[in-house]
N, C-alpha and C. Protein backbone atom coordinates (compact mmCIF):
# COMPACT_ATOMS: atom_id res chain seq x y z
N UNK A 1 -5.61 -3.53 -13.28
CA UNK A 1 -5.68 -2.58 -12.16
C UNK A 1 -5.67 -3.31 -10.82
N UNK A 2 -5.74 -2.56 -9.51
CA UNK A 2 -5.77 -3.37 -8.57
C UNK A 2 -7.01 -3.56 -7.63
N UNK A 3 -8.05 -3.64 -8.27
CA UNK A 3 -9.47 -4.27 -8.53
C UNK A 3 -9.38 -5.62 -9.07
N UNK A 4 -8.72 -5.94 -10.18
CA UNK A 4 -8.68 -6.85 -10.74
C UNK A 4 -7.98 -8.13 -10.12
N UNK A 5 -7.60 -7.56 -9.11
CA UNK A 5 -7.24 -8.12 -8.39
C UNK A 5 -8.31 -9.46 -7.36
N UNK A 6 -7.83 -10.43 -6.93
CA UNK A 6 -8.77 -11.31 -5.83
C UNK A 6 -8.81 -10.68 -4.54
N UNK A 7 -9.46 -11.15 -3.71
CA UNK A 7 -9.74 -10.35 -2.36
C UNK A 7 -8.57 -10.59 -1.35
N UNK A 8 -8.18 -12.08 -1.69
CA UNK A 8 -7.08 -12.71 -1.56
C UNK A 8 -5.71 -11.94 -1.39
N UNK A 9 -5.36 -11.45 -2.66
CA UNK A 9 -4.40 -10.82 -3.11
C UNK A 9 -4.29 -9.69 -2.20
N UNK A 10 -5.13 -9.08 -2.11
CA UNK A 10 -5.84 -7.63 -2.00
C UNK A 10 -5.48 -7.66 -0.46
N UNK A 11 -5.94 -8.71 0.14
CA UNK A 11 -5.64 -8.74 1.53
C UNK A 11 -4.34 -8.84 2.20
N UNK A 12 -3.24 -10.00 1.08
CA UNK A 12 -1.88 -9.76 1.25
C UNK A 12 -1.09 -8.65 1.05
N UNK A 13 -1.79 -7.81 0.06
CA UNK A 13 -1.57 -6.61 0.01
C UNK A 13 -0.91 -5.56 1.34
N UNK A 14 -2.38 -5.73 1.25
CA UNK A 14 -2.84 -4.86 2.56
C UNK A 14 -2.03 -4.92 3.91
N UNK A 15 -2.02 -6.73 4.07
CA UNK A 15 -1.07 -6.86 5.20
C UNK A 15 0.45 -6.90 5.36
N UNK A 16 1.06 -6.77 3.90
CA UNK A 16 2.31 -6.36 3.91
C UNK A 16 2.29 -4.68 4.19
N UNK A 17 1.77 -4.23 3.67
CA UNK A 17 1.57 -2.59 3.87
C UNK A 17 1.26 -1.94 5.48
N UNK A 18 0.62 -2.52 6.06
CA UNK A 18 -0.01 -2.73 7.53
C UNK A 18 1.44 -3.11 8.14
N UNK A 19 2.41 -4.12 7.60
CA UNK A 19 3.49 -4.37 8.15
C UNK A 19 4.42 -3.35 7.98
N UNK A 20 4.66 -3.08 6.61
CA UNK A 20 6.01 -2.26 6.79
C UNK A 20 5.39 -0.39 7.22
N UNK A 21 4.16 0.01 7.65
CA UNK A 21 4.24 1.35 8.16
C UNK A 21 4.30 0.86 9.66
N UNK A 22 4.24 0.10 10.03
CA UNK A 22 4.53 -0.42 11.22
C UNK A 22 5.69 0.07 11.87
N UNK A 23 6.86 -0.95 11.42
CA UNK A 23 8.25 -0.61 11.50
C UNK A 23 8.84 0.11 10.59
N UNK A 24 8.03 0.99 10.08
CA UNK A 24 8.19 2.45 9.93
C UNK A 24 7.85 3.02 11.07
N UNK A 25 6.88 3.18 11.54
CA UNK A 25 6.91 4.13 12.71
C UNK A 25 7.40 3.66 13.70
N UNK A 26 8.05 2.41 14.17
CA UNK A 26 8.32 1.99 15.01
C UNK A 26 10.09 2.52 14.95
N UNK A 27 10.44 2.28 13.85
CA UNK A 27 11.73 2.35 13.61
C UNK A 27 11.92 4.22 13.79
N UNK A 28 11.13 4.97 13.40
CA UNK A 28 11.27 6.23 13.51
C UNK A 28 11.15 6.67 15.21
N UNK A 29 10.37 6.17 15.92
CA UNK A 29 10.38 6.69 17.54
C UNK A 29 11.66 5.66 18.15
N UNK A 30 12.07 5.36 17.64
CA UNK A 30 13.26 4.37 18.47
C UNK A 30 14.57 5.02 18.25
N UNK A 31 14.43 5.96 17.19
CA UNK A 31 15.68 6.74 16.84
C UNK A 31 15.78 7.73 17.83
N UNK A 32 14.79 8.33 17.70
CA UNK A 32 14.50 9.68 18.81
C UNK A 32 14.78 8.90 20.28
């Protein structure tokens, strides 16, 4: 599961995810 995970992991996680809603929303108001 993704518990089983290290905190490590968990945190790269996180900061890829943190990245791509990013330029998701970034990419969505730039269209408009």
């Amino acid at each position: 599961t993704l518990f089983g995970k290290s905190h490590r992991e968990l945190a790269q996680i996180y900061r890829e995810l943190v990245k791509d809603i990013e330029a998701l929303y970034h990419s969505k108001h730039t269209i408009q």
